[in-house]
Protein backbone atom coordinates (compact mmCIF):
# COMPACT_ATOMS: atom_id res chain seq x y z
CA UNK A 1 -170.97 -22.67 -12.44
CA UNK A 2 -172.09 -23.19 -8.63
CA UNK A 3 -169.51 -25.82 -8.09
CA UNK A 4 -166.68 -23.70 -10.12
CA UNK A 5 -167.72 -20.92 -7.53
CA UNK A 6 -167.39 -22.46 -4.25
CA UNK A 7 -164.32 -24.73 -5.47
CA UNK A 8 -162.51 -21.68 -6.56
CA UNK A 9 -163.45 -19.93 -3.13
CA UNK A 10 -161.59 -23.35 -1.51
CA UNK A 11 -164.18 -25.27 -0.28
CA UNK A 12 -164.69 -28.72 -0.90
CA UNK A 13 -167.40 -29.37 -3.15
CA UNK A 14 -169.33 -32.37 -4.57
CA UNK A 15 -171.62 -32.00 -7.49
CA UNK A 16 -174.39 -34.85 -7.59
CA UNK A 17 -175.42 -34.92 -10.80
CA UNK A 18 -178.43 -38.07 -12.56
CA UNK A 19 -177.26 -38.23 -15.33
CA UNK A 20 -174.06 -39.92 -16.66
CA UNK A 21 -172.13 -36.96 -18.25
CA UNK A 22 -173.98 -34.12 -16.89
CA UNK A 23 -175.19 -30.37 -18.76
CA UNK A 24 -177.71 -32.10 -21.11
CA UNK A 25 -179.70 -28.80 -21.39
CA UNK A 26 -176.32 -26.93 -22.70
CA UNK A 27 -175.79 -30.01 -25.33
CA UNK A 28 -179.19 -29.52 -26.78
CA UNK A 29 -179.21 -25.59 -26.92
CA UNK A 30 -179.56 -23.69 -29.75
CA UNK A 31 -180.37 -26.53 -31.97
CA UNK A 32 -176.70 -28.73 -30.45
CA UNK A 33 -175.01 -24.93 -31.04
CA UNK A 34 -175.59 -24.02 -27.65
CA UNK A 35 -176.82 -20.06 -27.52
CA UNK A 36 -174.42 -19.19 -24.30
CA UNK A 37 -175.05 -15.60 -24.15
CA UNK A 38 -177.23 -12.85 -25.55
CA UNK A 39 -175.26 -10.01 -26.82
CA UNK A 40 -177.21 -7.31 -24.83
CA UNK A 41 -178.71 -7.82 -21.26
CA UNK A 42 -182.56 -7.55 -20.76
CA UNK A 43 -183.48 -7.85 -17.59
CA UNK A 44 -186.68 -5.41 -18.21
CA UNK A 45 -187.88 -8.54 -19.95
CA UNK A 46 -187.53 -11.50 -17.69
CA UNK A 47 -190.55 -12.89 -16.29
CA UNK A 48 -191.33 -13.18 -12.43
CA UNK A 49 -194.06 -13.13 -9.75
CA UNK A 50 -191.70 -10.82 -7.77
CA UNK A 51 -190.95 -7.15 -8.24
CA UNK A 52 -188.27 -6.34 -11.73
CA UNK A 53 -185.69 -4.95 -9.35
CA UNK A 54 -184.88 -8.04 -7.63
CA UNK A 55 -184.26 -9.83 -10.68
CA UNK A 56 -181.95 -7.10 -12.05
CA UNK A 57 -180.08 -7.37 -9.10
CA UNK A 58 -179.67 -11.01 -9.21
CA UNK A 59 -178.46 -10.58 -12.90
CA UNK A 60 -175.74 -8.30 -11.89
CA UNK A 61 -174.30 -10.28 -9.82
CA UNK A 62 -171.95 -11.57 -12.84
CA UNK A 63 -172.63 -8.71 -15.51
CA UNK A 64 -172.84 -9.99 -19.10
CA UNK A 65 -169.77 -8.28 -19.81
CA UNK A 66 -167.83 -10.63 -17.01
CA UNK A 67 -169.67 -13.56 -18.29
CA UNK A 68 -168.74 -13.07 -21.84
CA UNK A 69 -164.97 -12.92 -20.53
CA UNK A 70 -164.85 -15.80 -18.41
CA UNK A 71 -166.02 -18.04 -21.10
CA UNK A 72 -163.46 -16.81 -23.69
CA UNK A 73 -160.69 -16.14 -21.45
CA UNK A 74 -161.45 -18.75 -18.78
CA UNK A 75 -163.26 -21.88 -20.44
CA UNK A 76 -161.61 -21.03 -23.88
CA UNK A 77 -164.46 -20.88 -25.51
CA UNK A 78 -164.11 -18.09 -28.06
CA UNK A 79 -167.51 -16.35 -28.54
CA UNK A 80 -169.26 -15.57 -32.17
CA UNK A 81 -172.31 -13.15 -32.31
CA UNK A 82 -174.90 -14.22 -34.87
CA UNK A 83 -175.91 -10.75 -36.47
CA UNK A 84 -179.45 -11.34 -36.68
CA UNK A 85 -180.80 -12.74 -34.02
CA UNK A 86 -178.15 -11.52 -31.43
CA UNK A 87 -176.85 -14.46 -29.78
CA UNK A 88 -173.37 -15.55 -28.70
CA UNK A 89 -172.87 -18.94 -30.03
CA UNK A 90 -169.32 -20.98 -29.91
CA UNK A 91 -167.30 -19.93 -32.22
CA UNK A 92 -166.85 -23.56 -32.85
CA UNK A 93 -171.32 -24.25 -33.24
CA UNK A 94 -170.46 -27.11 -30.90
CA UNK A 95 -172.61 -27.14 -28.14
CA UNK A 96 -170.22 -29.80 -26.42
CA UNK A 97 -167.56 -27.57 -26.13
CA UNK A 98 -169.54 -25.45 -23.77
CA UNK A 99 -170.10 -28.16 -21.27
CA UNK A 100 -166.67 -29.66 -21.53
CA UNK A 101 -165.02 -26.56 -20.74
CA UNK A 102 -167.34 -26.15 -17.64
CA UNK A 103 -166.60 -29.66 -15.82
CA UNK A 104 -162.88 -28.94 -17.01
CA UNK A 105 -162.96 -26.10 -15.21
CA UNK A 106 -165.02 -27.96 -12.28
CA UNK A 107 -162.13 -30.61 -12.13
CA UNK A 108 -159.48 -28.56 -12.49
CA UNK A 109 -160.89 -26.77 -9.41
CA UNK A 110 -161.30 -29.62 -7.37
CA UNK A 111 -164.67 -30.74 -7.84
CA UNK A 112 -165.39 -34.66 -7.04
CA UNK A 113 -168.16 -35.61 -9.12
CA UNK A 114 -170.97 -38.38 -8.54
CA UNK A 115 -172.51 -39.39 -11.97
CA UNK A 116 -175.86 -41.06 -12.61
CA UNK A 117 -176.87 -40.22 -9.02
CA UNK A 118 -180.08 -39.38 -7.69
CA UNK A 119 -180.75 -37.65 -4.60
CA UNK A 120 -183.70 -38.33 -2.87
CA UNK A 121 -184.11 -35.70 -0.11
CA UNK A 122 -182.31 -32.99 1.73
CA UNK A 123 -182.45 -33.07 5.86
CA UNK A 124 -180.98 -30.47 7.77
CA UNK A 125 -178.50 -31.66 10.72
CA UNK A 126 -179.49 -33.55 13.59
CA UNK A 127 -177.92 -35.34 16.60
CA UNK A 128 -178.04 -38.56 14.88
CA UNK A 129 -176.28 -37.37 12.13
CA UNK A 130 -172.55 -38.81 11.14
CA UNK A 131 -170.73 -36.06 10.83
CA UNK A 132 -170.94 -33.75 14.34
CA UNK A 133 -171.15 -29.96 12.95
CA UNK A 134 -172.03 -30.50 9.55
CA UNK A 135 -176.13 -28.59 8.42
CA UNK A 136 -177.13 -30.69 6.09
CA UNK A 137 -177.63 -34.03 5.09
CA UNK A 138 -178.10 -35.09 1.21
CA UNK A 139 -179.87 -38.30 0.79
CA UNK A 140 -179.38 -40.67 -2.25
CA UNK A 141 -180.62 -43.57 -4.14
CA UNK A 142 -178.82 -46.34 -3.75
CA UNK A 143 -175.49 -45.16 -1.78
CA UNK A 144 -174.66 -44.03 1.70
CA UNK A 145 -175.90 -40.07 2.17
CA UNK A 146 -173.81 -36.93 1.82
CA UNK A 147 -173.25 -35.11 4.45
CA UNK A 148 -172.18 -31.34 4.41
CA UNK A 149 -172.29 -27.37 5.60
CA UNK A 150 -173.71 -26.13 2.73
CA UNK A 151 -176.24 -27.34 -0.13
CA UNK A 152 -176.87 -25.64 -3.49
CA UNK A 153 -180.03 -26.44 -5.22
CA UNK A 154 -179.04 -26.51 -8.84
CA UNK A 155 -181.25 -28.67 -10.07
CA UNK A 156 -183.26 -26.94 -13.13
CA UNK A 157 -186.87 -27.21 -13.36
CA UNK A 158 -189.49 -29.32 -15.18
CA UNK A 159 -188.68 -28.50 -18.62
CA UNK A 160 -187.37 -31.10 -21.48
CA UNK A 161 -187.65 -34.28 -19.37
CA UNK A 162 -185.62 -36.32 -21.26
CA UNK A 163 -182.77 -33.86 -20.19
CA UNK A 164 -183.01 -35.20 -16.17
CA UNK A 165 -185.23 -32.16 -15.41
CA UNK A 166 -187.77 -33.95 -13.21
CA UNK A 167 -188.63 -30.88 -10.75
CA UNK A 168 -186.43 -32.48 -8.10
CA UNK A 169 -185.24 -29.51 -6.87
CA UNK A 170 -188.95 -27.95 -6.44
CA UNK A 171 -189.87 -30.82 -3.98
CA UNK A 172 -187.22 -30.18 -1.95
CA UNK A 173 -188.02 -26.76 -1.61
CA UNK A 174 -191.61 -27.56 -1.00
CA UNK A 175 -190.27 -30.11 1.66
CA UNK A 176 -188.60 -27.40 3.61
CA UNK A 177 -191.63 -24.96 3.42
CA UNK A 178 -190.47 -22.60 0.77
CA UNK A 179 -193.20 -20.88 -0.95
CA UNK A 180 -193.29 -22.33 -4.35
CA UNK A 181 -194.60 -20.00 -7.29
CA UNK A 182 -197.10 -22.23 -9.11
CA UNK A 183 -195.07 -23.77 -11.67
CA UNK A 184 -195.95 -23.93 -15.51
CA UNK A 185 -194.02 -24.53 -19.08
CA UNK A 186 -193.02 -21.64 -20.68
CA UNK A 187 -190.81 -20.39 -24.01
CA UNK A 188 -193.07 -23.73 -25.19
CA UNK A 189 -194.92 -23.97 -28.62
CA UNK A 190 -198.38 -23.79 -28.97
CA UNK A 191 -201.25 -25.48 -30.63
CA UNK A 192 -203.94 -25.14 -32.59
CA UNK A 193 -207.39 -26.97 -33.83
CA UNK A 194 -207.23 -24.88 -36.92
CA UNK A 195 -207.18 -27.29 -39.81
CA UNK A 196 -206.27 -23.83 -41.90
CA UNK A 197 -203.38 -22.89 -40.04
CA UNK A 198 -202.10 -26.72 -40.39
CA UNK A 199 -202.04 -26.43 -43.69
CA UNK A 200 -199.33 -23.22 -43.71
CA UNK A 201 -197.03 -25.85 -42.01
CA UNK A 202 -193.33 -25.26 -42.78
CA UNK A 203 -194.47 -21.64 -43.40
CA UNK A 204 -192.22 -19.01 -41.33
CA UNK A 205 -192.37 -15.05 -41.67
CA UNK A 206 -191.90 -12.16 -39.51
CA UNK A 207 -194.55 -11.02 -36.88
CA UNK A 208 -195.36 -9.16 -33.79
CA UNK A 209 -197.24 -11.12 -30.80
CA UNK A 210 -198.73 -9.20 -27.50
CA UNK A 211 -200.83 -10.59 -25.03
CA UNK A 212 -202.67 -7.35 -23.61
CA UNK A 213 -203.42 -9.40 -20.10
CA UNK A 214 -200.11 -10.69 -19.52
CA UNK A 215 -197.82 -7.49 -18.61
CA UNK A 216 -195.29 -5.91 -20.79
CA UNK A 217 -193.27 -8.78 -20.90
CA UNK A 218 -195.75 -10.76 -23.34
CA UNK A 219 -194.79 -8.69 -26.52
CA UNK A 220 -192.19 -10.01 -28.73
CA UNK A 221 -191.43 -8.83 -32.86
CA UNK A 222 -189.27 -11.99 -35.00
CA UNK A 223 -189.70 -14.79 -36.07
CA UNK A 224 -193.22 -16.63 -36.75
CA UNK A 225 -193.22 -20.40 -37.92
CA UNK A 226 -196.30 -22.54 -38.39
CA UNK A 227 -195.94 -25.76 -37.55
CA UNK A 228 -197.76 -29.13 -38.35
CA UNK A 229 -199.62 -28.70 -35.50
CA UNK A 230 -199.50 -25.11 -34.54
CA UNK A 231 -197.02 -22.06 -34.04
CA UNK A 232 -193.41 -21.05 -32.85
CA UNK A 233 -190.45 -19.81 -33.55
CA UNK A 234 -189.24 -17.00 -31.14
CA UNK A 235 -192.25 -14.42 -30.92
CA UNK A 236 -194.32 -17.51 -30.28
CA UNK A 237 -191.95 -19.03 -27.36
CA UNK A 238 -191.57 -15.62 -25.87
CA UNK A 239 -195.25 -14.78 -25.29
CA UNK A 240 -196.56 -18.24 -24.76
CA UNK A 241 -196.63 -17.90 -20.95
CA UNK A 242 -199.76 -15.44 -21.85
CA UNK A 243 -201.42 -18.99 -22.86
CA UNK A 244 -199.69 -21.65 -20.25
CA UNK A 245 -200.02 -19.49 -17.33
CA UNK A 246 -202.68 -17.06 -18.10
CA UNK A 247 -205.02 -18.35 -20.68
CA UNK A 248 -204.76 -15.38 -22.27
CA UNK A 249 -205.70 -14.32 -26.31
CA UNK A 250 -202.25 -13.99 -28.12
CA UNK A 251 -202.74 -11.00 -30.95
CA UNK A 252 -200.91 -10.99 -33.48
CA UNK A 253 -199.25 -8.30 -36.12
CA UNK A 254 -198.27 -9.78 -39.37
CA UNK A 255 -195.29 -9.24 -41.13
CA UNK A 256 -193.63 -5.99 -40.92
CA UNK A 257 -196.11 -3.06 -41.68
CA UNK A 258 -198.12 -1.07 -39.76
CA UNK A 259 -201.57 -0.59 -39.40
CA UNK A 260 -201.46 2.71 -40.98
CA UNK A 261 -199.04 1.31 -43.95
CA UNK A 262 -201.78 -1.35 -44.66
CA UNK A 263 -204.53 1.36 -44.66
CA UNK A 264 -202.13 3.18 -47.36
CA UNK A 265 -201.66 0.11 -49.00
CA UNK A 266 -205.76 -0.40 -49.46
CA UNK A 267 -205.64 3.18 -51.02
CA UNK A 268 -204.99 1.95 -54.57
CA UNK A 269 -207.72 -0.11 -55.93
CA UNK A 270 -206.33 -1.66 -59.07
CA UNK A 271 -205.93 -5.49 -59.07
CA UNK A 272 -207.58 -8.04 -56.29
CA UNK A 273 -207.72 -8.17 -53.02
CA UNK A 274 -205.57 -11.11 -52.09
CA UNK A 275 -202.56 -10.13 -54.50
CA UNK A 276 -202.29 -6.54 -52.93
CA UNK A 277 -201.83 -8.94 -49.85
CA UNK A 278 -199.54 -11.37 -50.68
CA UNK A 279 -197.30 -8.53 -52.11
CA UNK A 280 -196.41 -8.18 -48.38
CA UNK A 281 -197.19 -11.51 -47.10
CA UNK A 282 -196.60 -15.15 -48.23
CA UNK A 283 -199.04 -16.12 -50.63
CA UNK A 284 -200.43 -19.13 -48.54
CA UNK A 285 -200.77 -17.04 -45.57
CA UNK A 286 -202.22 -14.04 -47.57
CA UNK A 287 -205.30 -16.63 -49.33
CA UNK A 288 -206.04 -17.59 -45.49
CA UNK A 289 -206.31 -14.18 -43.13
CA UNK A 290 -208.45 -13.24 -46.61
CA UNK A 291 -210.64 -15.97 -46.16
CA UNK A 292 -210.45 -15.71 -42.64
CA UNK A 293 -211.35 -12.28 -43.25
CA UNK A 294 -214.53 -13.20 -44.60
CA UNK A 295 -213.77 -12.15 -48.21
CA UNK A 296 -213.69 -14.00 -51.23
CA UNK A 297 -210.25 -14.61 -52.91
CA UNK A 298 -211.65 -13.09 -56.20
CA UNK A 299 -212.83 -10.01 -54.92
CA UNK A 300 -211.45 -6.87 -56.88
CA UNK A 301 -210.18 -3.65 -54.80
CA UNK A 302 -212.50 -1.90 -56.45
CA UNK A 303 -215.50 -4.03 -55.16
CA UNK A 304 -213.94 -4.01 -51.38
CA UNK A 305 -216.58 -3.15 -49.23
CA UNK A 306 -215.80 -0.61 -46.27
CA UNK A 307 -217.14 -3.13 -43.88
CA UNK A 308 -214.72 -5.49 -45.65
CA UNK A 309 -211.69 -2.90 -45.45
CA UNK A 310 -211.97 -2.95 -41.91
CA UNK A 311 -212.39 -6.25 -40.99
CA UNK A 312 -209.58 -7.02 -43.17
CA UNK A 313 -206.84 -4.53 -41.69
CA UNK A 314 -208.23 -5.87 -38.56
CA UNK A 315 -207.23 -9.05 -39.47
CA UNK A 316 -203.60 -8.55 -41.08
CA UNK A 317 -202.54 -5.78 -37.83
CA UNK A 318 -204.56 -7.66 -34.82
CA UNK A 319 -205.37 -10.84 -35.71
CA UNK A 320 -206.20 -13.40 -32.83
CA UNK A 321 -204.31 -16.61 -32.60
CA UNK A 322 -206.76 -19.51 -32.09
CA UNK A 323 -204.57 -21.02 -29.60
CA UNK A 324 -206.20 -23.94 -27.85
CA UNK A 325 -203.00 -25.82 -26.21
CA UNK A 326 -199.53 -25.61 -25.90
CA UNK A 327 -196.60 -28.49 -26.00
CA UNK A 328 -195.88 -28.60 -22.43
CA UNK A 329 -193.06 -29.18 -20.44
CA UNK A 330 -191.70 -31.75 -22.75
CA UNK A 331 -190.53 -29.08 -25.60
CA UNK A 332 -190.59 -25.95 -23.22
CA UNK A 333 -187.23 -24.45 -22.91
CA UNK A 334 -187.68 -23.65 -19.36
CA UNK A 335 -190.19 -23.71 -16.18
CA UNK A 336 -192.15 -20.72 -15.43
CA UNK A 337 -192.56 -20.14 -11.58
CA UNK A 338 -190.69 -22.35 -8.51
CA UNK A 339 -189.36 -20.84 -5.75
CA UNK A 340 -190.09 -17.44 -4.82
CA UNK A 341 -187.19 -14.90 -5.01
CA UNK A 342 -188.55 -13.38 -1.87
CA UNK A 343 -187.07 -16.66 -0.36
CA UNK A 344 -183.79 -15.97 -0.63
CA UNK A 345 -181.13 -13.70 0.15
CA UNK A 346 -180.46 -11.74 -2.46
CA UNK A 347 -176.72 -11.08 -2.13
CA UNK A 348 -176.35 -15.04 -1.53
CA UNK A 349 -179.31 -17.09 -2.66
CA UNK A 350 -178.93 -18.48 0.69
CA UNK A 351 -182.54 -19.43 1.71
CA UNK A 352 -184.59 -16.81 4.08
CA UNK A 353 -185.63 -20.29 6.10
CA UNK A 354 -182.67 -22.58 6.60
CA UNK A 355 -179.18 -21.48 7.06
CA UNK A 356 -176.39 -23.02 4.44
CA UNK A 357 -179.35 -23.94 2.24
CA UNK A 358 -178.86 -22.18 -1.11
CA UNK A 359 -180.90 -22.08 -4.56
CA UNK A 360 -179.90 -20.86 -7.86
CA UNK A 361 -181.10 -20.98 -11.76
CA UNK A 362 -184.18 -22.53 -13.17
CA UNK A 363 -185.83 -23.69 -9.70
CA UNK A 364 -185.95 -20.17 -9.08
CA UNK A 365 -189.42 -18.41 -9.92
CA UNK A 366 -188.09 -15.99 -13.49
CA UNK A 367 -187.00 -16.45 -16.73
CA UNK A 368 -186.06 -14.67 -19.89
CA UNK A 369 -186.58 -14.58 -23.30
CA UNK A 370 -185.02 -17.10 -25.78
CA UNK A 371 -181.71 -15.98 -26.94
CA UNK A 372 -178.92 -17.13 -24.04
CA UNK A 373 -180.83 -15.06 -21.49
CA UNK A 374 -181.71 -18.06 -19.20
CA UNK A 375 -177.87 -19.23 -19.24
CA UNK A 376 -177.59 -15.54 -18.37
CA UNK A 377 -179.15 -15.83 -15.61
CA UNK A 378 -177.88 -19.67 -15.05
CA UNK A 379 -174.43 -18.63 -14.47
CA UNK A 380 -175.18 -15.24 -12.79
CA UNK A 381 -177.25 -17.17 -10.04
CA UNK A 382 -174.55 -20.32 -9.97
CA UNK A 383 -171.90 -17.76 -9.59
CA UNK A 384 -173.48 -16.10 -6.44
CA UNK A 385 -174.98 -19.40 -4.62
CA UNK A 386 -171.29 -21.17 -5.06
CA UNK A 387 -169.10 -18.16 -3.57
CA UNK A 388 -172.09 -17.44 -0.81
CA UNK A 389 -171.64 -21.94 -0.23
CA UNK A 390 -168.41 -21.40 -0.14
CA UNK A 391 -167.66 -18.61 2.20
CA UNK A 392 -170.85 -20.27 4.81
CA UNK A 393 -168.57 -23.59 4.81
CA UNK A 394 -165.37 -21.32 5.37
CA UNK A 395 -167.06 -20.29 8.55
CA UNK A 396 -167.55 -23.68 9.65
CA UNK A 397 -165.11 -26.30 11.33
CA UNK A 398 -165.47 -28.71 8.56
CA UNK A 399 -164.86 -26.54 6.11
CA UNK A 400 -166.74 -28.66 3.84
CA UNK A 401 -169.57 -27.73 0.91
């Protein structure tokens, strides 16, 4: 989106890209669908170490509604909203035809690519550079340097590896003395010890996860999936920054009632204990948070205990997850922290330190919620960091990005 930018605005651009065919993340999205948009912004729920207004005003730099447009009208990718979760998918459910249409667009606006190449630094001008009046210098493995009047950092973060994330663009911020929000892996599944909870593997429902220490941003209500080894599914991903970054207990809510409703629900004391639970939860899940709850499964409503009664509505409307680690960057969906907004310009993502220096998506320190919000943001940031490249290099003699 950068490159599409600053090509459009005429300058001359050249995206270096590691890997071979480029937009890996995009290919893998939304299970190879590719989950381009979310069908209603939410900035009020994007997660940063800097102040909620500056990241709404980096969103609306290209408003959802203008998104949504240029990819249908533009790229020719027609967009379908899945009802239920609220996500803009391809109408197609190819994830591929997302990233085509983006280096079509690139090449069709000029853009010289340089596949499966790695840069190795970024140096700002000096005498002994080549090119007389050119910033910046872009250093590669393997093949003569780059040299140009504008850089954008577009590098992603740390998250899914095998992708060509390797935090490349962090160390070159760090290089040029950018403060660097202390990085961890976030909308990332999480683990557990809990021989019981292994055993609900496969097992999905709905649930609401909050993480009282980690702002309002840690509260999520969907979907809830235990896995062979622990938990996700969205709820899980969007509050398990309260564990990578905080440490933080996780509570959770199970399925859709209330705590009152399940105090109604223990007014009737026909029948046992664990069927008047599973009539709301899944039966597996139900025989656990009873057990868990430190009542036997053959205990008769009529024999519940008050004690009992309250530990058990305890249990089903804030139960604690026993979360003891997390899946890392490897199967995180994207980096929590990186470069501080404060760092850049605002209007331009041009850094605060070095002129014609620019830094957009993931390497920046916030990120949203699963459900296209992060490609929100993706393209919003490109968008802004290409024209801003562009319009520096249209200022200088070379007239070069």
């Amino acid at each position: 989106m950068a490159a599409i930018a600053a090509a459009r605005a005429g300058a001359r651009v050249t995206l270096v890209e590691k890997t071979g065919d480029g937009g890996r993340k995009i290919l893998i999205s939304g299970g190879g669908r590719c989950n381009v948009l979310p069908s209603v912004e939410a900035p009020e729920r994007f997660v940063s170490a800097s102040p909620p207004q500056l990241v709404k005003r980096l969103l609306r730099a290209f408003p959802l509604r203008e998104q949504k447009a240029f990819f249908e009208a533009e790229a020719g990718v027609p967009l379908a909203l899945e009802e239920e979760s609220g996500k803009l998918f391809p109408a197609s459910n190819r994830a591929r035809d997302v990233r085509d249409a983006l280096v079509r667009l690139a090449s069709e606006a000029g853009v010289a690519f340089r596949w499966s190449t790695t840069v190795t630094g970024v140096a700002e001008n000096s005498s002994r550079l080549s090119i007389p009046g050119s910033r910046w210098r872009v250093l590669l493995k393997d093949d003569a340097p780059l040299d140009a009047d504008a850089v954008i950092v577009a590098s992603g973060g740390l998250s899914v590896p095998m992708t060509g994330s390797d935090g490349a663009g962090l160390v070159i911020a760090k290089r040029l003395d950018h403060v660097i929000v202390p990085t961890y892996p976030a909308l990332t599944p999480l683990l557990t010890d809990h021989r019981s909870h292994w055993a609900l593997s496969g097992l999905s429902l709905q649930a609401t996860l909050r993480a009282p220490q980690s702002g309002k941003q840690a509260r999520s209500t969907g979907g809830f999936l235990f896995t062979h080894r622990g938990y996700s599914g969205p709820t899980v991903l969007d509050v398990s920054h309260a564990w990578t970054r905080d440490r933080g207990e996780i509570i959770v809510a199970w399925g859709t009632a209330t705590r009152a409703e399940w105090e109604a629900a223990f007014d009737d004391r026909a029948g046992l204990v664990v069927t008047r639970v599973s009539s709301r939860l899944p039966a597996r899940l139900a025989e656990m948070l009873v057990a868990s709850a430190g009542i036997p499964l053959d205990r008769k409503m009529a024999e519940l205990k008050r004690e009992e009664r309250v530990r058990l509505i305890n249990t089903l409307a804030d139960y604690r997850l026993p979360v003891t680690g997390d899946e890392g960057y490897k199967k995180a969906e994207v980096t929590g922290g990186g470069v501080a907004l404060e760092e850049v310009d605002p209007s331009t993502l041009e850094s605060r330190r070095h002129k014609g220096l620019y830094f957009c998506g993931e390497v920046l320190d916030a990120f949203g919620p699963i459900g296209g919000h992060n490609f929100m943001w993706a393209w919003s940031t490109g968008l802004a960091a290409g024209r801003a490249a562009a319009a520096a290099a249209d200022g200088n003699v070379n007239g070069k990005a």
